[in-house]
C-alpha atoms as a PDB file:
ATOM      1  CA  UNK A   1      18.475 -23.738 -61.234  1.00  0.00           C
ATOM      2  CA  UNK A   2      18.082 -19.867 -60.785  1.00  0.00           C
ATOM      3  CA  UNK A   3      14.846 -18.773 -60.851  1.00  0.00           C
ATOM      4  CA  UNK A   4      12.893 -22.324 -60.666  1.00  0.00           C
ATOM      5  CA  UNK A   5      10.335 -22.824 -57.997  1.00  0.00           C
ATOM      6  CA  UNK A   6      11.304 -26.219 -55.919  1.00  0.00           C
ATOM      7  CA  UNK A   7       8.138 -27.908 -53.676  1.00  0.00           C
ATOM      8  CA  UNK A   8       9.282 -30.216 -50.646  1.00  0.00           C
ATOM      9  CA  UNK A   9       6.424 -32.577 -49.918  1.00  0.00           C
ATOM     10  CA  UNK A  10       5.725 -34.537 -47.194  1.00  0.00           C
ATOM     11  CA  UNK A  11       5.286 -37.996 -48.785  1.00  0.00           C
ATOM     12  CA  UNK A  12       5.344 -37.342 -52.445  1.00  0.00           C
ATOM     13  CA  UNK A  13       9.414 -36.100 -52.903  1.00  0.00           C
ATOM     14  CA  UNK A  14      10.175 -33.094 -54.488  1.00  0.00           C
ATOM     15  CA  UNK A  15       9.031 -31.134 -57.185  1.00  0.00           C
ATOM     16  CA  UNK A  16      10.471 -28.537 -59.600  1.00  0.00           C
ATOM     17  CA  UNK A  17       8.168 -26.534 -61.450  1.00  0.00           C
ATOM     18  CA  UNK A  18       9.525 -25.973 -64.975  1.00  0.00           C
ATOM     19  CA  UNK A  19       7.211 -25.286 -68.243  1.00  0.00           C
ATOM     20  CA  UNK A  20       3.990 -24.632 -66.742  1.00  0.00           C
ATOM     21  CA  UNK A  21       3.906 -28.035 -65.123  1.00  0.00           C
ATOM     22  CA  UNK A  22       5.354 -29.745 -61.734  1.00  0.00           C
ATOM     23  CA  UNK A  23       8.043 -32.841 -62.752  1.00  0.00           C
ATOM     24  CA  UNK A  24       8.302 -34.749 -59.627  1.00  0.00           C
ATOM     25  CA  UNK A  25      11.484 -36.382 -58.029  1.00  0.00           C
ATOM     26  CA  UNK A  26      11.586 -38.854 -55.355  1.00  0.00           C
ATOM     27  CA  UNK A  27      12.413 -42.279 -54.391  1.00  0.00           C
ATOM     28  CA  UNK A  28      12.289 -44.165 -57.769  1.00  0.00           C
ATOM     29  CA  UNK A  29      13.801 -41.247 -59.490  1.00  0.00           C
ATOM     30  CA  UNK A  30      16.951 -41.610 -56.777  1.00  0.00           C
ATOM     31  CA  UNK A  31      15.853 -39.041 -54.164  1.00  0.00           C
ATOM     32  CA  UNK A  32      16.894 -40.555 -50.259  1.00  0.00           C
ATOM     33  CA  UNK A  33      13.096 -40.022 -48.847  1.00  0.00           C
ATOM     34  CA  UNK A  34       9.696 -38.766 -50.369  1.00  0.00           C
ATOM     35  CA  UNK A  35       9.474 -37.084 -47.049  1.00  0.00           C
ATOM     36  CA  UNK A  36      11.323 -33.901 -47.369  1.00  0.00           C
ATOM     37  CA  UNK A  37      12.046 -31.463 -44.102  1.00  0.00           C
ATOM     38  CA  UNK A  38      14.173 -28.649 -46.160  1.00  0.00           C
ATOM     39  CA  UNK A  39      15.694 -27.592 -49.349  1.00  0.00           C
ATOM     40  CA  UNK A  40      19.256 -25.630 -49.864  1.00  0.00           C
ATOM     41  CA  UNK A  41      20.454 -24.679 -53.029  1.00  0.00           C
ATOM     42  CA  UNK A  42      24.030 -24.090 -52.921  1.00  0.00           C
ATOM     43  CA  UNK A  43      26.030 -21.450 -54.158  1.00  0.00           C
ATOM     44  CA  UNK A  44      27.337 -23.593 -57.194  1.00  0.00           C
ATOM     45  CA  UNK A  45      23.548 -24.081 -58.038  1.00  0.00           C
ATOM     46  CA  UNK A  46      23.191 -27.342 -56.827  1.00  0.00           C
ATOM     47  CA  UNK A  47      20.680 -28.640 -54.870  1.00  0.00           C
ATOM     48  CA  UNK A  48      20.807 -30.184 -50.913  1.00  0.00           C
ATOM     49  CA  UNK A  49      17.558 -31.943 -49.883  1.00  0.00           C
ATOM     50  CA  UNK A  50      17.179 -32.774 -46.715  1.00  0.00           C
ATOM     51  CA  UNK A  51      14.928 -36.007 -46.531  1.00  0.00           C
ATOM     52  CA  UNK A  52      13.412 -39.091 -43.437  1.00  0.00           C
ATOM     53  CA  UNK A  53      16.156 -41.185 -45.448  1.00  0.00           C
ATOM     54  CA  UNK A  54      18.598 -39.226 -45.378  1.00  0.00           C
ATOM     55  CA  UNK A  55      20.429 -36.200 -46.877  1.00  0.00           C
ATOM     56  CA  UNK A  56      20.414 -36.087 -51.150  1.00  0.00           C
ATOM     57  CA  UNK A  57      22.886 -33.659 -53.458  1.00  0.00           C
ATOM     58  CA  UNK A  58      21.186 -33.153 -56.692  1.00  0.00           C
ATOM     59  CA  UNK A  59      23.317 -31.925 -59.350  1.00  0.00           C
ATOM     60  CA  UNK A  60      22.683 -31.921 -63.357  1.00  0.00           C
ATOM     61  CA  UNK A  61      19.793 -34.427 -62.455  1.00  0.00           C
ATOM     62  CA  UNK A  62      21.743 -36.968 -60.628  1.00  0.00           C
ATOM     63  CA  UNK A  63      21.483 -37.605 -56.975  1.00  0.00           C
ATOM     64  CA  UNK A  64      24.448 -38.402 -54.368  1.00  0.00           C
ATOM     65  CA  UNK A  65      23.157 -39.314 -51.263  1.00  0.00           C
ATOM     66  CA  UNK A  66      24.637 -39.955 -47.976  1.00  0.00           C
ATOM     67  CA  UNK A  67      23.271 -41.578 -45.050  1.00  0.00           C
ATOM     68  CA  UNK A  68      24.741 -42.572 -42.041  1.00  0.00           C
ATOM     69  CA  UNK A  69      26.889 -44.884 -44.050  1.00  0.00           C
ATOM     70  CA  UNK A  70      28.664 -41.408 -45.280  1.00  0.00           C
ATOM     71  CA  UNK A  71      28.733 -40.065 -41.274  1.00  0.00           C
ATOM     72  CA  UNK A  72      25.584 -38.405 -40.919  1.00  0.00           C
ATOM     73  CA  UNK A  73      24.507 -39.052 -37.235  1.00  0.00           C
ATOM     74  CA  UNK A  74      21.144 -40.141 -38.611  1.00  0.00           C
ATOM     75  CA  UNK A  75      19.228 -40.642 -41.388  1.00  0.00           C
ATOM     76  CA  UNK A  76      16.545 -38.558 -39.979  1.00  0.00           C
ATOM     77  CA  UNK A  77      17.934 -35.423 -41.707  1.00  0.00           C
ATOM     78  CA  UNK A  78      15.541 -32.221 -40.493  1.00  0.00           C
ATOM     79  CA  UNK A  79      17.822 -29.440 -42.060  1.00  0.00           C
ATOM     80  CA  UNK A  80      20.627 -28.989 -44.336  1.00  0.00           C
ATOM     81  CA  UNK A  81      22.472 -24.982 -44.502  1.00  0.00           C
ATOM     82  CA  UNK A  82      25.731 -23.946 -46.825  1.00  0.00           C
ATOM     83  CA  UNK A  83      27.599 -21.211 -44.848  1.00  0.00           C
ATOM     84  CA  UNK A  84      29.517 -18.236 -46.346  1.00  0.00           C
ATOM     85  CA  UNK A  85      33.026 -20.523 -47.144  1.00  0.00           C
ATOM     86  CA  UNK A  86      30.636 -23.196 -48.611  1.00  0.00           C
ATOM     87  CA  UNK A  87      30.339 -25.593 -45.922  1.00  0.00           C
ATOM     88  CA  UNK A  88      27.601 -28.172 -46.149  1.00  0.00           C
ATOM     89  CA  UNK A  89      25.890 -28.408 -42.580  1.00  0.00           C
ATOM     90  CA  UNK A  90      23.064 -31.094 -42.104  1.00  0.00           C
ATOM     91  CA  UNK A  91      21.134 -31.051 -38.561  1.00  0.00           C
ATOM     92  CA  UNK A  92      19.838 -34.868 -37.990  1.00  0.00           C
ATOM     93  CA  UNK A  93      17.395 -36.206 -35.274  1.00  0.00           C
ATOM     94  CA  UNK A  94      20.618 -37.249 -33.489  1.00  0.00           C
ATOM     95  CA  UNK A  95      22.593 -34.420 -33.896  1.00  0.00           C
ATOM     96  CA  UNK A  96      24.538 -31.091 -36.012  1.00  0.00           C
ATOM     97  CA  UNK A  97      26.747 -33.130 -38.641  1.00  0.00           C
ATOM     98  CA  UNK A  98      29.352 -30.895 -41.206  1.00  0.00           C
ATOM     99  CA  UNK A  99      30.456 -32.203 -44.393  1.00  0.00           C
ATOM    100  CA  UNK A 100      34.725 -32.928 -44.498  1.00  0.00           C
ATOM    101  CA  UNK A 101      35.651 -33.939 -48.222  1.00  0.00           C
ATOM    102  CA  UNK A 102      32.694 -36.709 -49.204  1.00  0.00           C
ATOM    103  CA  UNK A 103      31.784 -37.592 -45.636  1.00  0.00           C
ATOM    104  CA  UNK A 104      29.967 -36.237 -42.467  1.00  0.00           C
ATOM    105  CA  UNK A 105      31.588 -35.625 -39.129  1.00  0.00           C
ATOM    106  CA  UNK A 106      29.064 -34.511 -36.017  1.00  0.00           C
ATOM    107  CA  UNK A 107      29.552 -31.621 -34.203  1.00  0.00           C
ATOM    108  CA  UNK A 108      31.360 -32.205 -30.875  1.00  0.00           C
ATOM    109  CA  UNK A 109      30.467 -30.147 -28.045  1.00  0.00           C
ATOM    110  CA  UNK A 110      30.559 -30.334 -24.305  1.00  0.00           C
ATOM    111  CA  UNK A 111      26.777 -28.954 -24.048  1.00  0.00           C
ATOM    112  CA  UNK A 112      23.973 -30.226 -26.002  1.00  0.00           C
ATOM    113  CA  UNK A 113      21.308 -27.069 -25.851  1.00  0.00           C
ATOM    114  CA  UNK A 114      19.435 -27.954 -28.634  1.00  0.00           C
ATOM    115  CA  UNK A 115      16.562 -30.607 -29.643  1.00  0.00           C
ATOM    116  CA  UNK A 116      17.065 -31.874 -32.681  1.00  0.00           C
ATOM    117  CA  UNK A 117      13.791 -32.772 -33.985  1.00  0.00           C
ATOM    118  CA  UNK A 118      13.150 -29.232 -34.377  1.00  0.00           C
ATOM    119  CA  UNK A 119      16.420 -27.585 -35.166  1.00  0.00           C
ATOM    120  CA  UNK A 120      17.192 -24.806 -37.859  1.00  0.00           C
ATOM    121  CA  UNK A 121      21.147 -23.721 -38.864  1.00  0.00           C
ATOM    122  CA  UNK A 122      21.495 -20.051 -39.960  1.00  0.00           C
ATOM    123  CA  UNK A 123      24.301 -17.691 -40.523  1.00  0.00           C
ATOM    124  CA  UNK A 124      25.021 -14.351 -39.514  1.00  0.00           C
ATOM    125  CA  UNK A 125      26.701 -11.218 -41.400  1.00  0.00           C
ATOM    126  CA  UNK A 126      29.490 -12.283 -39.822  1.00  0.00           C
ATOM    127  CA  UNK A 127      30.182 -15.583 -40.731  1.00  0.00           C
ATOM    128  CA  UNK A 128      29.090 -17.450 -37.704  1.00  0.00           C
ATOM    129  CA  UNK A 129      26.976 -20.282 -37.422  1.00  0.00           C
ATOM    130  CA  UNK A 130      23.418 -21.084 -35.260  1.00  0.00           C
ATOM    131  CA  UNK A 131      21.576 -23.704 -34.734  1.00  0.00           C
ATOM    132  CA  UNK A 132      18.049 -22.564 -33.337  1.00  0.00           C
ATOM    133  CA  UNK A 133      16.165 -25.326 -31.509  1.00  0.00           C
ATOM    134  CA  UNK A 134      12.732 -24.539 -29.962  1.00  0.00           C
ATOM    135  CA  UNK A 135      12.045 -24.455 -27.640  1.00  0.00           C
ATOM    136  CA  UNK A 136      16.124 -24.950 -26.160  1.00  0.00           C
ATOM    137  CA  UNK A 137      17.135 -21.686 -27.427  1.00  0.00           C
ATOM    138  CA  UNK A 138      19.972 -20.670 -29.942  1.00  0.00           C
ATOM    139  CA  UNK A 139      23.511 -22.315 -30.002  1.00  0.00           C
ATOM    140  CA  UNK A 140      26.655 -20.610 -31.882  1.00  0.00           C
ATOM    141  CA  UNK A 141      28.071 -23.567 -33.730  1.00  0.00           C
END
């Protein structure tokens, strides 16, 4: 996937713009939601898409996708981040989930800073996770 130009729409899926021409991908072609919120490609080239039905792994052209049959906290899924160990990270409407094996776990913590209809994960030099909510502030992870 290294150097192709991915489109998130909101409504009409994804698109990936190969051969002077857009090929589309969503629902009918296996993609979670035509709505997409973010895109992550991963360092294995992969791609995360982070959709209003839920979160979608596209690899070789085939999509896994998880919902919160596979643990996410919601299908809602607003952002989706690979840290520096490759860690899969998804941030739902209901919550900060992280990938264990083939399922989602949410984040457990005692405080709740951030809103999660607007919430963005990012990584530091040093390894350590955010999640930046606005207008709550910035949570290390």
């Amino acid at each position: 996937m290294s150097g192709e130009l991915w489109v998130g729409t909101w409504g009409g899926g994804l698109y990936r713009f190969v051969d002077d021409r857009f090929v589309q991908f969503a629902k009918p072609q296996g993609l979670a939601g035509d709505a997409v919120r973010a895109i992550t490609v991963s360092r294995d080239g992969s791609l995360w898409v982070a959709t209003e039905g839920g979160l979608s792994h596209m690899r070789n052209g085939h999509f896994r996708n998880y919902t919160t049959i596979d643990g996410l906290s919601s299908d809602r899924v607003v952002n989706v981040s690979e840290d520096s160990h490759g860690g899969t990270w998804a941030g739902t409407s209901r919550g900060i989930d992280h990938m264990i094996g083939d399922r989602f776990a949410p984040l457990s913590s005692s405080r709740q800073i951030f809103d999660p209809r607007y919430i963005s994960l990012g990584e530091d030099s040093f390894g350590h996770l955010y999640a930046l909510s606005a207008p709550k502030g910035i949570d290390r992870i």
